[in-house]
Every structure is written in C-alpha cells, then in structure tokens.
PDB file of N, CA and C in Angstrom:
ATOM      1  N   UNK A   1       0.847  -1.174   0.000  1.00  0.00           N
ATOM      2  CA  UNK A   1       0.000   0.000   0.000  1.00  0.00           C
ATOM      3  C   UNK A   1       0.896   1.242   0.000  1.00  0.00           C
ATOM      4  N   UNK A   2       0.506   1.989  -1.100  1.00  0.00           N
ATOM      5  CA  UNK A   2       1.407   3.168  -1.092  1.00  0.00           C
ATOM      6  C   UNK A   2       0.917   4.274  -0.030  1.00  0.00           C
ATOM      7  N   UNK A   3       2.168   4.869   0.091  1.00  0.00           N
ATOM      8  CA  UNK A   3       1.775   6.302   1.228  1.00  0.00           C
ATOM      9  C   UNK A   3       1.294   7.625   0.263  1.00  0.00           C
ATOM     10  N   UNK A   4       0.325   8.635   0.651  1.00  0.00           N
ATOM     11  CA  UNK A   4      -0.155   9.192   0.132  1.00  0.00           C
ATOM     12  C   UNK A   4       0.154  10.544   0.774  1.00  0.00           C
ATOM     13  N   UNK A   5       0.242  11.556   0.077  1.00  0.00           N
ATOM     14  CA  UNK A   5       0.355  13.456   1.502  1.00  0.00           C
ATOM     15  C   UNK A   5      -0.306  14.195   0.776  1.00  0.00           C
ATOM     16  N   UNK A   6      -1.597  13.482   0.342  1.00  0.00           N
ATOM     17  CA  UNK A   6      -2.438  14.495   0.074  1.00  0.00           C
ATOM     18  C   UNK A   6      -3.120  15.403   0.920  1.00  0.00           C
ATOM     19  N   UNK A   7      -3.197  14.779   2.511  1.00  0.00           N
ATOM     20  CA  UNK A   7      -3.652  15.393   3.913  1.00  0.00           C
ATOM     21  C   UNK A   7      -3.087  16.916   3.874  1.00  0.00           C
ATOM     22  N   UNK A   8      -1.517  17.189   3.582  1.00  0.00           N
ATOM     23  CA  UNK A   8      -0.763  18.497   3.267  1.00  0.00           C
ATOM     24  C   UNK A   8      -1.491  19.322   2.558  1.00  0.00           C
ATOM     25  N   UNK A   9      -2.152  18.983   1.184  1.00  0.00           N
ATOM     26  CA  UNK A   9      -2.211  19.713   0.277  1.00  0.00           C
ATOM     27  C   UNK A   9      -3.663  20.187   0.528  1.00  0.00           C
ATOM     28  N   UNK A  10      -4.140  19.506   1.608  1.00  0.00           N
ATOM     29  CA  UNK A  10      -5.541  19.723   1.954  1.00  0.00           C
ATOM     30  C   UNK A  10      -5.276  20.985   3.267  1.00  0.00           C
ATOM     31  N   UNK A  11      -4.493  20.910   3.843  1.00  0.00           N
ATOM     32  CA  UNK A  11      -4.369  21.747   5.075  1.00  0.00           C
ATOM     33  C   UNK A  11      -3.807  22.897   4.289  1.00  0.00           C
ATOM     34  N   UNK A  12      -3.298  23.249   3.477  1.00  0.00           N
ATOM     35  CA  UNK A  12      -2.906  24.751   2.520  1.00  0.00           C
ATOM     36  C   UNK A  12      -3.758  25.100   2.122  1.00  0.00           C
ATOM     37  N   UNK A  13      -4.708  24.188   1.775  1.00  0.00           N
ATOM     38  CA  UNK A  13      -5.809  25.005   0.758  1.00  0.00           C
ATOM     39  C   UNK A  13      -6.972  25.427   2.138  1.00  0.00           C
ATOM     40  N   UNK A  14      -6.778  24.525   3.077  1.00  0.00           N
ATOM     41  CA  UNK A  14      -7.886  25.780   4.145  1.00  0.00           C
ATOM     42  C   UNK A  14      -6.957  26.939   4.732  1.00  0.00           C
ATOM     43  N   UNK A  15      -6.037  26.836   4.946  1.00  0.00           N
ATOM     44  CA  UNK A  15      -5.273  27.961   5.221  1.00  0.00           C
ATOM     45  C   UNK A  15      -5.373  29.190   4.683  1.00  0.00           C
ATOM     46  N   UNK A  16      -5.270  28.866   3.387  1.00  0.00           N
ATOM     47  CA  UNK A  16      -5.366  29.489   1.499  1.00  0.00           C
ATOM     48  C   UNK A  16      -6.845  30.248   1.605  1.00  0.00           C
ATOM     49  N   UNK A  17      -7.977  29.503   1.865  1.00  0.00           N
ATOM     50  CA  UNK A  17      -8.993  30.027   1.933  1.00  0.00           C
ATOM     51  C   UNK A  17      -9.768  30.857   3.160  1.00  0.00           C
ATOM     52  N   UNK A  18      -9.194  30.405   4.469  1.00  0.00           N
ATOM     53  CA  UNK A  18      -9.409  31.413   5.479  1.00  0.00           C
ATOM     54  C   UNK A  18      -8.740  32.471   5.110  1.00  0.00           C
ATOM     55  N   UNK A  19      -7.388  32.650   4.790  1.00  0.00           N
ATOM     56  CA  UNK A  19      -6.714  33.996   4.270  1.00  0.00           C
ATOM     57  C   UNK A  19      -7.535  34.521   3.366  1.00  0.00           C
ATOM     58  N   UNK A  20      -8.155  33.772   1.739  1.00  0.00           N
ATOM     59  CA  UNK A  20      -9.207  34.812   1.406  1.00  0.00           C
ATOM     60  C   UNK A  20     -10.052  35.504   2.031  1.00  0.00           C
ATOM     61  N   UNK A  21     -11.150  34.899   2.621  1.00  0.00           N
ATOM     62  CA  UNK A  21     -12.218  35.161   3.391  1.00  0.00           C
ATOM     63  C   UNK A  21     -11.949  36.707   4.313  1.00  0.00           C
ATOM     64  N   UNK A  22     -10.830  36.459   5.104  1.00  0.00           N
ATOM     65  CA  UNK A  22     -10.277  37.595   5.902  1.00  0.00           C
ATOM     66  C   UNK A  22      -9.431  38.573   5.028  1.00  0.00           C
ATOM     67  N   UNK A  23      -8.985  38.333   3.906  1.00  0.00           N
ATOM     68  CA  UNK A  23      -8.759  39.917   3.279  1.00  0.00           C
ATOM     69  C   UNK A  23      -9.949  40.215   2.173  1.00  0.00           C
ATOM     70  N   UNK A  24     -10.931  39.178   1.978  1.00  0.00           N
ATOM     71  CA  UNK A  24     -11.785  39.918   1.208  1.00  0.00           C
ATOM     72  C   UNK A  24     -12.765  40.576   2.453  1.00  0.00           C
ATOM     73  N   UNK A  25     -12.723  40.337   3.600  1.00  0.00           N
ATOM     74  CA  UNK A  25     -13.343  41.196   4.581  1.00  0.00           C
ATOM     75  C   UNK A  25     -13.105  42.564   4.630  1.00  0.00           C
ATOM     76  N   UNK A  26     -11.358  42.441   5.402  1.00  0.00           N
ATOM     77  CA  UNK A  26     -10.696  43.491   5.082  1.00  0.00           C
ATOM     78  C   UNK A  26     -10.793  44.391   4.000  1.00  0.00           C
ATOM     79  N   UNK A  27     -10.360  43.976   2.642  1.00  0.00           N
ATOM     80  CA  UNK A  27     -10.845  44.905   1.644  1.00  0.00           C
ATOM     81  C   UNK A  27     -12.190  45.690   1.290  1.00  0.00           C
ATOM     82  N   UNK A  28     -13.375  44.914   1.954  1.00  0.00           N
ATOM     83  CA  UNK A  28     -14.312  44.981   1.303  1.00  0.00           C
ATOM     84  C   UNK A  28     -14.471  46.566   2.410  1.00  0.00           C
ATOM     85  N   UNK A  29     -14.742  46.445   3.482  1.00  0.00           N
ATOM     86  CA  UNK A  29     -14.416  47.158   4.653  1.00  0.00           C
ATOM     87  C   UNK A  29     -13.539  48.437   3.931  1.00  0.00           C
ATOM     88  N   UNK A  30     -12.545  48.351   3.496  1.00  0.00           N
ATOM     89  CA  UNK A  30     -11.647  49.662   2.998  1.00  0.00           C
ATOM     90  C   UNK A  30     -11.628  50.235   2.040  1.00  0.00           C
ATOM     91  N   UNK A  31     -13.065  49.366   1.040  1.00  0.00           N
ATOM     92  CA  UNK A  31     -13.423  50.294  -0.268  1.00  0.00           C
ATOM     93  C   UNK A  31     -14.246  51.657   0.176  1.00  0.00           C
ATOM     94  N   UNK A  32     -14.168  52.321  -0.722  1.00  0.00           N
ATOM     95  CA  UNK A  32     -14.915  53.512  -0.934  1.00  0.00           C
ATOM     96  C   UNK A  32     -15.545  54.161  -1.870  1.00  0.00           C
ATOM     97  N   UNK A  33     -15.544  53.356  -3.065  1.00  0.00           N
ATOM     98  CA  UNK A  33     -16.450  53.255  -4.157  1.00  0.00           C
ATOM     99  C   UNK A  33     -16.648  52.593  -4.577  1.00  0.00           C
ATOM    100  N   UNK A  34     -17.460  52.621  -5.510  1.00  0.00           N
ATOM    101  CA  UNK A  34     -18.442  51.218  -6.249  1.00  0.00           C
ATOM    102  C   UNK A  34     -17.286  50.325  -6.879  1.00  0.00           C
ATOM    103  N   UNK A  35     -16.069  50.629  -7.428  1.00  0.00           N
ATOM    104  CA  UNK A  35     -15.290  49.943  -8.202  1.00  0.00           C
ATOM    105  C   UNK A  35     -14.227  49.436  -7.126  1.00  0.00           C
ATOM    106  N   UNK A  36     -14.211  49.782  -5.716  1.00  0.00           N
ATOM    107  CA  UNK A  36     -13.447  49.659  -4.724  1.00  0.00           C
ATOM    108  C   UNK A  36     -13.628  48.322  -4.371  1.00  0.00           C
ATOM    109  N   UNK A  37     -15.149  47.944  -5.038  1.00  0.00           N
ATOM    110  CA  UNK A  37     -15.712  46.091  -4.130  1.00  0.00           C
ATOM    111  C   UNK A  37     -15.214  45.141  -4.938  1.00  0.00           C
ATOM    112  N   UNK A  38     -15.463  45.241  -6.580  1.00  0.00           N
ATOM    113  CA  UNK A  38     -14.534  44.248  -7.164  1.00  0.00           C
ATOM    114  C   UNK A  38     -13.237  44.494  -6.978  1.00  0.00           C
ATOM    115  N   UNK A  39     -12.735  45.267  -6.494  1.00  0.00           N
ATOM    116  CA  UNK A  39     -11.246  45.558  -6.972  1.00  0.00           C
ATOM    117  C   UNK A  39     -10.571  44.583  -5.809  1.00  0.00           C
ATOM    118  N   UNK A  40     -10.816  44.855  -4.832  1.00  0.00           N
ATOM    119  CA  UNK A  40     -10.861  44.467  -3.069  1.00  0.00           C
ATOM    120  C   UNK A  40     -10.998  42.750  -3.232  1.00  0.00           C
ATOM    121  N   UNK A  41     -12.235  42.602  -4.095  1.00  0.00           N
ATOM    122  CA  UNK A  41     -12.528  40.917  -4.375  1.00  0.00           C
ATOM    123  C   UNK A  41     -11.459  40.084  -4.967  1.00  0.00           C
ATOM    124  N   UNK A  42     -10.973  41.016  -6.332  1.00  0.00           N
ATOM    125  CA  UNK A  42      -9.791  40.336  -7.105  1.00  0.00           C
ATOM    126  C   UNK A  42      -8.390  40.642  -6.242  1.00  0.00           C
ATOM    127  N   UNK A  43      -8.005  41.663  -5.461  1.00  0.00           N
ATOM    128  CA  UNK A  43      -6.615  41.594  -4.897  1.00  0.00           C
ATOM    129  C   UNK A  43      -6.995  40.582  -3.903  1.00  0.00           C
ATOM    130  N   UNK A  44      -7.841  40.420  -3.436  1.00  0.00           N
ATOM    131  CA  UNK A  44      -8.577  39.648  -2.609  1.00  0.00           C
ATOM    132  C   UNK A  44      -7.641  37.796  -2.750  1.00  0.00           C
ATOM    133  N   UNK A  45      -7.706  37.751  -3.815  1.00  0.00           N
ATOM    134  CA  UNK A  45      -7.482  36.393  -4.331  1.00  0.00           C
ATOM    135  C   UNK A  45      -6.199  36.339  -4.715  1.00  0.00           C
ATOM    136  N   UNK A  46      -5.483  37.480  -5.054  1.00  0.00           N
ATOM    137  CA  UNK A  46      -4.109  37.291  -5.330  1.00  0.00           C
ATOM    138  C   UNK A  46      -3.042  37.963  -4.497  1.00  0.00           C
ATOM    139  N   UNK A  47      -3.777  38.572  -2.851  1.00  0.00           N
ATOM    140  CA  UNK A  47      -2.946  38.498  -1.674  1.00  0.00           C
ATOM    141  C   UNK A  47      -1.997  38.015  -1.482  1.00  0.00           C
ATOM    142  N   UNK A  48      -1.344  36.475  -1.498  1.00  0.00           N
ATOM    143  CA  UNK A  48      -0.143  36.039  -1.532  1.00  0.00           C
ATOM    144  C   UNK A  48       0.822  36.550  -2.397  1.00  0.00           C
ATOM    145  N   UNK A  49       0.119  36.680  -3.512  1.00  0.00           N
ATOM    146  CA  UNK A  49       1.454  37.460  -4.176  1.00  0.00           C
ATOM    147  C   UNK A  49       1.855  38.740  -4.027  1.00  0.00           C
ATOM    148  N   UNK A  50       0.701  39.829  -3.995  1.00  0.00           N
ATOM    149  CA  UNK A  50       1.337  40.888  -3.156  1.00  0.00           C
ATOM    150  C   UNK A  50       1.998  41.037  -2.219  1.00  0.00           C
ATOM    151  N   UNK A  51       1.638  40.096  -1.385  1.00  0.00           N
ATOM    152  CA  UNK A  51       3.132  40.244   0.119  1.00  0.00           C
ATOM    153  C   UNK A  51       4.213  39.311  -0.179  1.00  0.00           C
ATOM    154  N   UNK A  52       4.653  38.867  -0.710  1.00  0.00           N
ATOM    155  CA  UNK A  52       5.356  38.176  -1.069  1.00  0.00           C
ATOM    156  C   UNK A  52       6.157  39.138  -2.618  1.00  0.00           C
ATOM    157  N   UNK A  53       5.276  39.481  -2.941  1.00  0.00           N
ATOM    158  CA  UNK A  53       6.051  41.112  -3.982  1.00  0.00           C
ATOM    159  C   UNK A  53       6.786  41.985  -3.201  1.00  0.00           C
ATOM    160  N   UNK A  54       5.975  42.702  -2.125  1.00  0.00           N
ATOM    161  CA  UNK A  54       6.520  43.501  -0.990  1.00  0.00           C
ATOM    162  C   UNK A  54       7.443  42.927   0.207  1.00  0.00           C
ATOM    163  N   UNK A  55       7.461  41.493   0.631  1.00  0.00           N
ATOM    164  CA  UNK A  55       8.260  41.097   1.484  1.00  0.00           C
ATOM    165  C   UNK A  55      10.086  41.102   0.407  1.00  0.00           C
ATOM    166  N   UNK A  56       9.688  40.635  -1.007  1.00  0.00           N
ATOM    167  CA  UNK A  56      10.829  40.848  -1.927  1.00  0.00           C
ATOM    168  C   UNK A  56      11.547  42.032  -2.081  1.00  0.00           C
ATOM    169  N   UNK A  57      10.579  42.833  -2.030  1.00  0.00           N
ATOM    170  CA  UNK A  57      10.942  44.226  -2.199  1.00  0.00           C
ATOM    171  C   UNK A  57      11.651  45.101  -1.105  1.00  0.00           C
ATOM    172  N   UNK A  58      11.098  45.068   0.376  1.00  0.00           N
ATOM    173  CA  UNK A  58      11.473  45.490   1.745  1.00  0.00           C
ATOM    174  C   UNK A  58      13.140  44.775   1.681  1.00  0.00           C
ATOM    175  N   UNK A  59      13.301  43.621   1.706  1.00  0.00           N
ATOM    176  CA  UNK A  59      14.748  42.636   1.366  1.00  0.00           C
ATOM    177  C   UNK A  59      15.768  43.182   0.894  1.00  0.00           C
ATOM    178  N   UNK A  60      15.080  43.754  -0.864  1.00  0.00           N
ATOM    179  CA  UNK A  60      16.146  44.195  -1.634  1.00  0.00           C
ATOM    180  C   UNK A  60      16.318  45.873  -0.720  1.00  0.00           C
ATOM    181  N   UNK A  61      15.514  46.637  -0.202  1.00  0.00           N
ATOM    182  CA  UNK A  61      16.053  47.507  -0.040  1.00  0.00           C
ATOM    183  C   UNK A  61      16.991  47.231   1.505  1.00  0.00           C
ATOM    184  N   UNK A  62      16.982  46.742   2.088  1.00  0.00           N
ATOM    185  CA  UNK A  62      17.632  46.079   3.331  1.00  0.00           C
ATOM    186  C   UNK A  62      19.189  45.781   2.742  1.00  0.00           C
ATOM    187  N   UNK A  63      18.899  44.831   1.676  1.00  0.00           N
ATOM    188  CA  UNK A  63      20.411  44.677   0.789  1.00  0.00           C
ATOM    189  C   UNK A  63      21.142  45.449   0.340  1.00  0.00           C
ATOM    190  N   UNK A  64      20.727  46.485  -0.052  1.00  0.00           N
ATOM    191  CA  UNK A  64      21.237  47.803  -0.325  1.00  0.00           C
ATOM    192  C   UNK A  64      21.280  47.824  -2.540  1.00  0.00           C
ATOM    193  N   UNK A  65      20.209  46.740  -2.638  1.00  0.00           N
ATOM    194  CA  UNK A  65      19.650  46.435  -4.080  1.00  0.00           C
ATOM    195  C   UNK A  65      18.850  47.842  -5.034  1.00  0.00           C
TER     196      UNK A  65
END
C-alpha cells in the first residue's frame, strides 16, 4: 500500500482560503467606491502574491539592491 500526503495539500488550501475570506473582509471594509468592491474581491485572491512582492521588495532595499 502506497503512502499518500495528500492530507498536506488539503491543510494549505484551508489555510489558502481562510486567508481569502479575511482579506476579502478586510478589503471589502476599505473600499470607498463602487469599483473599490470588485477591486478588493480580485486583490482579494491574489494576496499572496502581493506580500510576497513587498516582502521581496522590503529585502532588496535592506540589501542595499
């Protein structure tokens, strides 16, 4: 019987999705116009990569990049 770690890939993706949930809160909360709610929805979903843009970015200036 083979071993399986799909259990892993299951515990990221709720992780993955409580983090949506709580910045599409957040965002939704910090719009201020009508185009502020989709906008908030879609950064909403691609959160990881923004901090992970900006954690890159804070680095290089630390490096002296």
């Amino acid at each position: 019987m083979a071993s399986s770690n799909n259990a892993a890939a299951g515990g990221a993706g709720a992780v993955y999705g409580m983090g949506f949930i709580g910045a599409v809160v957040w965002n939704w909360q910090q719009a201020e116009t009508f185009w502020g709610y989709p906008w908030g929805v879609i950064e909403s979903f691609f959160w990881p990569g923004f901090l992970v843009w900006e954690l890159f970015r804070g680095m290089s200036a630390i490096a002296g990049g």
